[in-house]
ModelCIF file with pLDDT and N, C-alpha, C, O atoms, coordinates in Angstrom:
data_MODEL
#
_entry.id   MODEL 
#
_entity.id                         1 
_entity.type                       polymer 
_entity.pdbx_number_of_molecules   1 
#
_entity_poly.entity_id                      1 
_entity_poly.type                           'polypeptide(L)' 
_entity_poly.nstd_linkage                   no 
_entity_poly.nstd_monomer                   no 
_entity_poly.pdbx_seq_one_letter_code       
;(UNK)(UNK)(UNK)(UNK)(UNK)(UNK)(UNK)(UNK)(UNK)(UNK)(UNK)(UNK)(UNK)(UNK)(UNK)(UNK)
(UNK)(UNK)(UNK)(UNK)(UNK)(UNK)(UNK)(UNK)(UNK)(UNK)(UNK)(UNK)(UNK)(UNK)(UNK)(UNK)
(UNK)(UNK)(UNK)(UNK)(UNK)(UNK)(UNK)
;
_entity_poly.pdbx_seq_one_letter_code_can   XXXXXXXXXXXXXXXXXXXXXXXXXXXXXXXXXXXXXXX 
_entity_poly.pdbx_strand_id                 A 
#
loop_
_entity_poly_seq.entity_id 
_entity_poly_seq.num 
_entity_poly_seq.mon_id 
_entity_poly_seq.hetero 
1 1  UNK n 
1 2  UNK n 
1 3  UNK n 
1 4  UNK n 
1 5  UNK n 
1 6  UNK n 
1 7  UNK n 
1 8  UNK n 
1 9  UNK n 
1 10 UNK n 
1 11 UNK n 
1 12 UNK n 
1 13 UNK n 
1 14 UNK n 
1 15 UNK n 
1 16 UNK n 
1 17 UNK n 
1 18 UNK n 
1 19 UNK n 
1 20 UNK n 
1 21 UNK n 
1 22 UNK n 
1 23 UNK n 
1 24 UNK n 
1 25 UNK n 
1 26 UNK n 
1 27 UNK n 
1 28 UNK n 
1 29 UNK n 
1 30 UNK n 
1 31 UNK n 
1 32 UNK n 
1 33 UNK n 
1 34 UNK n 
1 35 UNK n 
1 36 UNK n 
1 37 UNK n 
1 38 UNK n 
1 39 UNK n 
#
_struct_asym.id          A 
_struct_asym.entity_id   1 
#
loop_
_ma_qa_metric.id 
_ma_qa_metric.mode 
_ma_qa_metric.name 
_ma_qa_metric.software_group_id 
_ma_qa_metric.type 
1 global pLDDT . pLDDT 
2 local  pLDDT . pLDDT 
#
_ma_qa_metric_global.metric_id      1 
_ma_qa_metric_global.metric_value   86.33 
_ma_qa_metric_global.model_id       1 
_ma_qa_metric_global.ordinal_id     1 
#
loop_
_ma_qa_metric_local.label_asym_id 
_ma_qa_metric_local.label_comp_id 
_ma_qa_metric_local.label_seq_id 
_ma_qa_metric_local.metric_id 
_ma_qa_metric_local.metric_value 
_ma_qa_metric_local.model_id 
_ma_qa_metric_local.ordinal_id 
A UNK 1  2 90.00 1 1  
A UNK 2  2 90.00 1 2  
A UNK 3  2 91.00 1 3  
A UNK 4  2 93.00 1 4  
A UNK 5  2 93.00 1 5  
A UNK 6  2 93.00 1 6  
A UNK 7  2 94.00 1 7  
A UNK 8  2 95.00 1 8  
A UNK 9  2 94.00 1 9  
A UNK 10 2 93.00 1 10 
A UNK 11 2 93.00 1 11 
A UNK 12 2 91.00 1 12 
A UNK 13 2 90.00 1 13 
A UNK 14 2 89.00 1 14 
A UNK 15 2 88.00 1 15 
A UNK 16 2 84.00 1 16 
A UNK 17 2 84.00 1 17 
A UNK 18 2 82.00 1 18 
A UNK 19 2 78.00 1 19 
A UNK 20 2 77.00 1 20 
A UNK 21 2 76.00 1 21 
A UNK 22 2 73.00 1 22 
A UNK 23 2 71.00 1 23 
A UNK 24 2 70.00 1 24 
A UNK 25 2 68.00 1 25 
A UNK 26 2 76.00 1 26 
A UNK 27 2 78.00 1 27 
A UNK 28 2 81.00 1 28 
A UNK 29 2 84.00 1 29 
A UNK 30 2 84.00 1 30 
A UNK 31 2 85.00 1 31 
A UNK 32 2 89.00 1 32 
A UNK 33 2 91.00 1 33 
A UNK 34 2 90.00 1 34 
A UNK 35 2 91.00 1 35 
A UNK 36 2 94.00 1 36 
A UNK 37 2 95.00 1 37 
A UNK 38 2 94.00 1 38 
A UNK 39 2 95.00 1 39 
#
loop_
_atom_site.group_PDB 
_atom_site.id 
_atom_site.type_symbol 
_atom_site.label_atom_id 
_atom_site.label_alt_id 
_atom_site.label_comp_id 
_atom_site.label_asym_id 
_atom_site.label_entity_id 
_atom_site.label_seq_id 
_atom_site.pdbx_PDB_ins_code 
_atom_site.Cartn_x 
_atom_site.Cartn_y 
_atom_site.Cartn_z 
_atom_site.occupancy 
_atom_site.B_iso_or_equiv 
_atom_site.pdbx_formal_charge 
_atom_site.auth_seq_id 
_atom_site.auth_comp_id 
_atom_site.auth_asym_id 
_atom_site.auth_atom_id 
_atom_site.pdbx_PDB_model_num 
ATOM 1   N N  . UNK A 1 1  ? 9.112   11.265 -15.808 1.00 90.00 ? 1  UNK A N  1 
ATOM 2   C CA . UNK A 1 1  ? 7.745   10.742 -15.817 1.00 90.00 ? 1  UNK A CA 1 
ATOM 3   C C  . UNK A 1 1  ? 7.689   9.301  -15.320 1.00 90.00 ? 1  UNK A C  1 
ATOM 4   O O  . UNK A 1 1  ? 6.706   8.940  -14.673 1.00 90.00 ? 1  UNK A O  1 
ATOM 5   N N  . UNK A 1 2  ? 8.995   8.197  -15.664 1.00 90.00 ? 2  UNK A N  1 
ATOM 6   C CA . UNK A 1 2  ? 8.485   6.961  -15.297 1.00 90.00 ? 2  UNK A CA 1 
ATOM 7   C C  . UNK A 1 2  ? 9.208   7.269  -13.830 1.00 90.00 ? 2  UNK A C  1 
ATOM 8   O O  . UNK A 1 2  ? 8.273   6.916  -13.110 1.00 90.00 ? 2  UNK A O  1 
ATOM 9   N N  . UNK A 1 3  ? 10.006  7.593  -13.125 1.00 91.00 ? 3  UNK A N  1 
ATOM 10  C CA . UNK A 1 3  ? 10.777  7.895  -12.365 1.00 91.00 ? 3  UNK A CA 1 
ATOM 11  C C  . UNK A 1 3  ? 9.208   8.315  -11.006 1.00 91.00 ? 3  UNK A C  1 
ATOM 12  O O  . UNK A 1 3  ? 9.201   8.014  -9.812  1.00 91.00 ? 3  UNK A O  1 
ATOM 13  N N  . UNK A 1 4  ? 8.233   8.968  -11.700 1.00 93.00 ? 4  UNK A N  1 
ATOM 14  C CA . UNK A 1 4  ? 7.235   10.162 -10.944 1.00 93.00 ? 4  UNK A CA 1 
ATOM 15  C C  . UNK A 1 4  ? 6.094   8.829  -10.722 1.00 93.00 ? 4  UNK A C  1 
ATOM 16  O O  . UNK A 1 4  ? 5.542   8.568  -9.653  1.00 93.00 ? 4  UNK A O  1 
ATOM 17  N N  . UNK A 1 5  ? 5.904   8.049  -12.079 1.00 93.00 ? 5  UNK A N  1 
ATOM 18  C CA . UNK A 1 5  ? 4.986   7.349  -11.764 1.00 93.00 ? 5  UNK A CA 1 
ATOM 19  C C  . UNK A 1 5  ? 5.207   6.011  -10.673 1.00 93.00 ? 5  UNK A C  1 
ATOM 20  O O  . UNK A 1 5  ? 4.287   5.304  -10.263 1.00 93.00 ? 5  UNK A O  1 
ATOM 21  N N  . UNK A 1 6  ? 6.830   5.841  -10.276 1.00 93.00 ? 6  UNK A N  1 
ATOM 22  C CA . UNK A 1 6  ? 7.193   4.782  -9.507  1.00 93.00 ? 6  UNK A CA 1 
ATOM 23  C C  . UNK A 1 6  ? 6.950   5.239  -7.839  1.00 93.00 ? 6  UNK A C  1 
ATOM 24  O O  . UNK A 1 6  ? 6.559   4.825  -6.747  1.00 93.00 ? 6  UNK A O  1 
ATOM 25  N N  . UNK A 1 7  ? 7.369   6.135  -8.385  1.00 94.00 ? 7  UNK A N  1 
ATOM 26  C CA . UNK A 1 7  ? 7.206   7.022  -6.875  1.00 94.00 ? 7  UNK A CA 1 
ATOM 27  C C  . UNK A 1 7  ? 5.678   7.272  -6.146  1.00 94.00 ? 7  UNK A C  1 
ATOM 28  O O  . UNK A 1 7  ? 5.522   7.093  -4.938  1.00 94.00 ? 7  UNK A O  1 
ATOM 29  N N  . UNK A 1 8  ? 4.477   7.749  -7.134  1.00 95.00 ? 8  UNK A N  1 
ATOM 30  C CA . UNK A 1 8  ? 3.392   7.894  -6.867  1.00 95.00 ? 8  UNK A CA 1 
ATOM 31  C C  . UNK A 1 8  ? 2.532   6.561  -7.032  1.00 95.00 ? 8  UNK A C  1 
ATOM 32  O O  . UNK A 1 8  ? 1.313   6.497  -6.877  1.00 95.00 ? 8  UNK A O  1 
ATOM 33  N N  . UNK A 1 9  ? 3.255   5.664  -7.323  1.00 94.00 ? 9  UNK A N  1 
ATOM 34  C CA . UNK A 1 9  ? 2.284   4.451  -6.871  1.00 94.00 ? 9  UNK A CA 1 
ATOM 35  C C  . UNK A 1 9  ? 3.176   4.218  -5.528  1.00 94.00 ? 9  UNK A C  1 
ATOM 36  O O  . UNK A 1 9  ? 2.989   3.003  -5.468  1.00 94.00 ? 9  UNK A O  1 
ATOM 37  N N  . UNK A 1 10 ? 3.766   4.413  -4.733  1.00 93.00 ? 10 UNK A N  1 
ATOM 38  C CA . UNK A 1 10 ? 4.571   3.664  -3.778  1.00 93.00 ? 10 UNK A CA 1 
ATOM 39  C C  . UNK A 1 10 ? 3.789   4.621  -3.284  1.00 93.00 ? 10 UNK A C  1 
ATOM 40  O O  . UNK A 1 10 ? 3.151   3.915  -2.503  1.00 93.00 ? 10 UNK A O  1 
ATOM 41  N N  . UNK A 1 11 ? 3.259   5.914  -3.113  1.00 93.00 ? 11 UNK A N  1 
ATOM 42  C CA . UNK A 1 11 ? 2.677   6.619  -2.353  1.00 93.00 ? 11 UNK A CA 1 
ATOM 43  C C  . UNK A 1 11 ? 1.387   6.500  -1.772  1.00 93.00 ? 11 UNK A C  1 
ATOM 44  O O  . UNK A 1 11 ? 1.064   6.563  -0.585  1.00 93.00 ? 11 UNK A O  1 
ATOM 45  N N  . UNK A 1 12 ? 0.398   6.236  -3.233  1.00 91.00 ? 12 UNK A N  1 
ATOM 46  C CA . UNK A 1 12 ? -1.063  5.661  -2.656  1.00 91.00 ? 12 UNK A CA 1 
ATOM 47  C C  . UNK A 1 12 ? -0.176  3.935  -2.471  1.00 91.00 ? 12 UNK A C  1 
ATOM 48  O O  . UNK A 1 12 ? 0.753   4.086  -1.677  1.00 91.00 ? 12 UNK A O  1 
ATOM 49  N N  . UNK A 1 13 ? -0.202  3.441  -2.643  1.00 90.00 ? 13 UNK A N  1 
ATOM 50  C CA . UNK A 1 13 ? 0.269   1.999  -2.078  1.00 90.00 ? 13 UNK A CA 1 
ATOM 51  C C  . UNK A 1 13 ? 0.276   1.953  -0.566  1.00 90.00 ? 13 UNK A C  1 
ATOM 52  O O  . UNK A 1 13 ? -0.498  1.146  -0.051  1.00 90.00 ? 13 UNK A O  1 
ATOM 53  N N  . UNK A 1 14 ? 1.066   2.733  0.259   1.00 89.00 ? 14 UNK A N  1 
ATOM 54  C CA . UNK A 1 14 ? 1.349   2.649  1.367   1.00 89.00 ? 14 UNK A CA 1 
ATOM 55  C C  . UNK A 1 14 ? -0.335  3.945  1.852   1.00 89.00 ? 14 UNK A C  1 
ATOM 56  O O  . UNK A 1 14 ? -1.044  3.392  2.694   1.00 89.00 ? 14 UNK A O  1 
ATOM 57  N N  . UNK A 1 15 ? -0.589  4.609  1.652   1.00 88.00 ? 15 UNK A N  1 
ATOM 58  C CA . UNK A 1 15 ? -2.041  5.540  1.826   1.00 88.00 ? 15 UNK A CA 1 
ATOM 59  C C  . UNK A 1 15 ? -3.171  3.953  1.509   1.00 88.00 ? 15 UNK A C  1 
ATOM 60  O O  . UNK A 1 15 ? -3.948  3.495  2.346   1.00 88.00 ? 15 UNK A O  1 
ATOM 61  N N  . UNK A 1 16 ? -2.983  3.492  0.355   1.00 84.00 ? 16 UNK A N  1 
ATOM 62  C CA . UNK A 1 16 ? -4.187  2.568  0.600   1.00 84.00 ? 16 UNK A CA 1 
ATOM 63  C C  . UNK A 1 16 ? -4.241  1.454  1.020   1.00 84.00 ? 16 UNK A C  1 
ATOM 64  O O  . UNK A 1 16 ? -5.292  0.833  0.858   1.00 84.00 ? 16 UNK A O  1 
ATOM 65  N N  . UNK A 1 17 ? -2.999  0.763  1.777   1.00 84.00 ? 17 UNK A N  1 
ATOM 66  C CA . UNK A 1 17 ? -2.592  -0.126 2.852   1.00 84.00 ? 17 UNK A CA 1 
ATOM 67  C C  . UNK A 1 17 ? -3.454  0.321  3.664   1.00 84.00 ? 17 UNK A C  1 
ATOM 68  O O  . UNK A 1 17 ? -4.360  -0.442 4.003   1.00 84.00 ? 17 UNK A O  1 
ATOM 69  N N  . UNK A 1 18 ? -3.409  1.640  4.183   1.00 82.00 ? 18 UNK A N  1 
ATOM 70  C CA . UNK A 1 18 ? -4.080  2.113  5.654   1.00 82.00 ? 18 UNK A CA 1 
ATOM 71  C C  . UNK A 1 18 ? -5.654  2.180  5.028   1.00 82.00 ? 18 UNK A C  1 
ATOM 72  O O  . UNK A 1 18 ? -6.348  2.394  6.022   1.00 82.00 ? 18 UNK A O  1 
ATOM 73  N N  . UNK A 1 19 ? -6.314  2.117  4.149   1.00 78.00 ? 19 UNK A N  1 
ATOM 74  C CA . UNK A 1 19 ? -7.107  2.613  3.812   1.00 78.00 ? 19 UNK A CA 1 
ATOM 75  C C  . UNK A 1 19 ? -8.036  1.086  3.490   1.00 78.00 ? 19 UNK A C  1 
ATOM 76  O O  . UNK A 1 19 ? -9.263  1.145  3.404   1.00 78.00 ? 19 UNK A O  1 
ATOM 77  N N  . UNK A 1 20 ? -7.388  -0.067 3.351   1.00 77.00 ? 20 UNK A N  1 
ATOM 78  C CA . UNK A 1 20 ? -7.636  -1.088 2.706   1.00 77.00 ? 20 UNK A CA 1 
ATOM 79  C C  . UNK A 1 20 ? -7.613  -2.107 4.331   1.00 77.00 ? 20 UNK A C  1 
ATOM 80  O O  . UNK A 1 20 ? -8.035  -3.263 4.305   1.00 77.00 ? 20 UNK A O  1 
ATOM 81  N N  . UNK A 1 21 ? -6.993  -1.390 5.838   1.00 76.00 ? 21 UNK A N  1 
ATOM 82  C CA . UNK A 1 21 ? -7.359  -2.273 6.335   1.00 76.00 ? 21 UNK A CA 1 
ATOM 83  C C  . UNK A 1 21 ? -8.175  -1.236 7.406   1.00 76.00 ? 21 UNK A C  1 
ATOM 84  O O  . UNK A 1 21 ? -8.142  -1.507 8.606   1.00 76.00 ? 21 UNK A O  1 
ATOM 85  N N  . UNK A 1 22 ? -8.681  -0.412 7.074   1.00 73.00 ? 22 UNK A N  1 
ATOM 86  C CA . UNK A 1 22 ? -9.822  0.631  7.628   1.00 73.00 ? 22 UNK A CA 1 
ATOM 87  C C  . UNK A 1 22 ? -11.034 -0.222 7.214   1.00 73.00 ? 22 UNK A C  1 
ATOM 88  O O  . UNK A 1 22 ? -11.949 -0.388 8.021   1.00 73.00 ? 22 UNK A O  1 
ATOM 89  N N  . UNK A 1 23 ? -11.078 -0.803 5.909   1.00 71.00 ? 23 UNK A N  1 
ATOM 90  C CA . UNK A 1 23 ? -12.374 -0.913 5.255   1.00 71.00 ? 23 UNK A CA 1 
ATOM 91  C C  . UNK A 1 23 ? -12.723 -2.559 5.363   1.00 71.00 ? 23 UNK A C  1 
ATOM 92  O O  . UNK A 1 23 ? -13.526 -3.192 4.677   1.00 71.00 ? 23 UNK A O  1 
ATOM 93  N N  . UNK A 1 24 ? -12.296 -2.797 5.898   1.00 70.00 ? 24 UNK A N  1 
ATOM 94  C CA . UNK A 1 24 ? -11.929 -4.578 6.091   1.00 70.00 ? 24 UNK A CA 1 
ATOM 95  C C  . UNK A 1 24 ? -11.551 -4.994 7.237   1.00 70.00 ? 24 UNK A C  1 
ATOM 96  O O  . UNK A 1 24 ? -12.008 -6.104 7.510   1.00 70.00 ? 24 UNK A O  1 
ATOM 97  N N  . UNK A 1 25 ? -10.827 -4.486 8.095   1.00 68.00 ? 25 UNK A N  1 
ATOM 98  C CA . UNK A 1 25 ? -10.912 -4.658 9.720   1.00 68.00 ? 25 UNK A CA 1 
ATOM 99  C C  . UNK A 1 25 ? -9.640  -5.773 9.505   1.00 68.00 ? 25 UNK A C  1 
ATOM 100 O O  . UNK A 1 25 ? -9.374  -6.580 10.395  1.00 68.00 ? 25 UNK A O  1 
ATOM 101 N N  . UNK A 1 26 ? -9.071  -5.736 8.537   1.00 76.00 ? 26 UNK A N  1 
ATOM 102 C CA . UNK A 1 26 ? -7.771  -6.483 8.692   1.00 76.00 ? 26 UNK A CA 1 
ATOM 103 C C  . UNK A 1 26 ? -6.722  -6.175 9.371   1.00 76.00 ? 26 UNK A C  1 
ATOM 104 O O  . UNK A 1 26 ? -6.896  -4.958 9.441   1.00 76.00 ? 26 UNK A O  1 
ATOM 105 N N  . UNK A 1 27 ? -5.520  -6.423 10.062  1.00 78.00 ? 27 UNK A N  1 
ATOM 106 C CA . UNK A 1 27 ? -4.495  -5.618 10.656  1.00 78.00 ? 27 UNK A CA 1 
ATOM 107 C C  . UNK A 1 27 ? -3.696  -5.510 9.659   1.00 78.00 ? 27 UNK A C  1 
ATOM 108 O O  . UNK A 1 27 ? -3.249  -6.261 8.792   1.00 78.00 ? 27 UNK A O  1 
ATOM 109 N N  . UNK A 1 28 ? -3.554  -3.846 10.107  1.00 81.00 ? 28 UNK A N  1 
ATOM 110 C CA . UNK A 1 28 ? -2.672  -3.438 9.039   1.00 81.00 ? 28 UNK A CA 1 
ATOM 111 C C  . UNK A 1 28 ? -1.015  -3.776 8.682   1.00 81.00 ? 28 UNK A C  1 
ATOM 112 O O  . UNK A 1 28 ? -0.280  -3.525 7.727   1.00 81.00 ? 28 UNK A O  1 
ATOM 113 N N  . UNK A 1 29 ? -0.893  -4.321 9.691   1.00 84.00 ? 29 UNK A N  1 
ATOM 114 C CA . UNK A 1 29 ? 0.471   -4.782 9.209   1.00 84.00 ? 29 UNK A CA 1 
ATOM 115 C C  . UNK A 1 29 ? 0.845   -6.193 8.404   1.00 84.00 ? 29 UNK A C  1 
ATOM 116 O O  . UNK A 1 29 ? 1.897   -6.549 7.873   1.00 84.00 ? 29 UNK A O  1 
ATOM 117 N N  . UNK A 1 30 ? -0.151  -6.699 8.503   1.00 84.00 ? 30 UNK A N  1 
ATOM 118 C CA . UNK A 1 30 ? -0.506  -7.649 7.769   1.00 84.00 ? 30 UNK A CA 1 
ATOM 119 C C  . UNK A 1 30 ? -0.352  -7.405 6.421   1.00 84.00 ? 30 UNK A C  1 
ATOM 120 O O  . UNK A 1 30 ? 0.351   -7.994 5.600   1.00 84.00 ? 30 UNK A O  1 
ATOM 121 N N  . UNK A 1 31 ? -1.253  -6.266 6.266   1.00 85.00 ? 31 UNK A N  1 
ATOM 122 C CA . UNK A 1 31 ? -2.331  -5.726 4.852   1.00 85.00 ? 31 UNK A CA 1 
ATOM 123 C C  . UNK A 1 31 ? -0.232  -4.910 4.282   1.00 85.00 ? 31 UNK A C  1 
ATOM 124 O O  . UNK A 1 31 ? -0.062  -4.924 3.063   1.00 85.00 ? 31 UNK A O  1 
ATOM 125 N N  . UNK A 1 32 ? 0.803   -4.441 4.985   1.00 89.00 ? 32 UNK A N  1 
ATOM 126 C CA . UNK A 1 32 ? 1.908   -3.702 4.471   1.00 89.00 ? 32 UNK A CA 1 
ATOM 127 C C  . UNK A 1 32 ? 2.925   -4.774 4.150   1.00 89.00 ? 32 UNK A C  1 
ATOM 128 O O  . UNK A 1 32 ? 3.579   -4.819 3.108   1.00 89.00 ? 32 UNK A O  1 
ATOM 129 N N  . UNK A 1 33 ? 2.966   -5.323 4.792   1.00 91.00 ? 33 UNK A N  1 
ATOM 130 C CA . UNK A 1 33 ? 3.660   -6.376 5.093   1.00 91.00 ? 33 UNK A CA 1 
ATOM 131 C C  . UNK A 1 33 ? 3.478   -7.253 3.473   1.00 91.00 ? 33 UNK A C  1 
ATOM 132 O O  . UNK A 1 33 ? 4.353   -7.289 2.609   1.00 91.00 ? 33 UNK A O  1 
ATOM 133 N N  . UNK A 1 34 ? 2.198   -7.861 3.392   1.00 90.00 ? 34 UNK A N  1 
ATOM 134 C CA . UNK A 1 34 ? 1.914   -8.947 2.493   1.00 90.00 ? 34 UNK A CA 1 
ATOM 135 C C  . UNK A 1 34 ? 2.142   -7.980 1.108   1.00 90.00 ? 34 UNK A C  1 
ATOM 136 O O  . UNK A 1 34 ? 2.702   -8.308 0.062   1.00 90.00 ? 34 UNK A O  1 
ATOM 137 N N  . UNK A 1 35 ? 1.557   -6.766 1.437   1.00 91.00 ? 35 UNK A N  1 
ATOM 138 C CA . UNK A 1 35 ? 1.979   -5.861 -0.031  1.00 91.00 ? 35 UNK A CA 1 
ATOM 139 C C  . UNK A 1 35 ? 2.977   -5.569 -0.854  1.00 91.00 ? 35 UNK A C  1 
ATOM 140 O O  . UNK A 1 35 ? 3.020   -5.625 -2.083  1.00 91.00 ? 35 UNK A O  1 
ATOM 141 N N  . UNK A 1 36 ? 4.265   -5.058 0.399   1.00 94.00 ? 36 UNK A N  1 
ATOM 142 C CA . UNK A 1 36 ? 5.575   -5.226 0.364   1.00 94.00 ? 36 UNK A CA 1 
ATOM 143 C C  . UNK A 1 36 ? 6.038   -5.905 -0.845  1.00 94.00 ? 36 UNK A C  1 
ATOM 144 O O  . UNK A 1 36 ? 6.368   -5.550 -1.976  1.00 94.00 ? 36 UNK A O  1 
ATOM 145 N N  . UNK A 1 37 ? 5.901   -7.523 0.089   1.00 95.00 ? 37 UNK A N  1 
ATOM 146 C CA . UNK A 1 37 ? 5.678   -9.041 -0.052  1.00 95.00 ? 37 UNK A CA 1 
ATOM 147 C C  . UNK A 1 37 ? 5.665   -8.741 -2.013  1.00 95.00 ? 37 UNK A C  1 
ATOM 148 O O  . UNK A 1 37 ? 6.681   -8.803 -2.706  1.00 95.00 ? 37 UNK A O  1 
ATOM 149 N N  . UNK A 1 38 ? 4.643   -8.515 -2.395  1.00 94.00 ? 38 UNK A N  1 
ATOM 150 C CA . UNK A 1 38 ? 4.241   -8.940 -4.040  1.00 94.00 ? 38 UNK A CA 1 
ATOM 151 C C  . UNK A 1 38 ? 5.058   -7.973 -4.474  1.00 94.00 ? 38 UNK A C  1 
ATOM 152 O O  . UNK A 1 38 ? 6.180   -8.254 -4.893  1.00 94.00 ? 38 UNK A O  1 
ATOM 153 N N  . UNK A 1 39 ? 4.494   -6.415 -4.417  1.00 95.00 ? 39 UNK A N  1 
ATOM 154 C CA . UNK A 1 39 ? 5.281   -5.891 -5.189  1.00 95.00 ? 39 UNK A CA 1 
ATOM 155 C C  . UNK A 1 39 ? 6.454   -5.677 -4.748  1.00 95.00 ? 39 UNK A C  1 
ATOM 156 O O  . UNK A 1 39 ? 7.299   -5.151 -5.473  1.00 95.00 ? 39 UNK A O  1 
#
């Protein structure tokens, strides 16, 4: 279960990278990159 939940946030994480610079007109590599970055 914690093993499932590490995994399925790394999943929408990288899905709402793309999704977060759809909605904002940011470049997305920016938006993966800086995400990476924190977490």
């Amino acid at each position: 279960l914690t093993e499932a939940s590490n995994l399925l946030y790394g999943a929408i994480f990288f899905i709402g990278c793309i999704v977060l610079s759809r909605k904002t007109g940011i470049d997305p590599y920016a938006v993966i990159i800086k995400g990476l970055f924190w977490k």
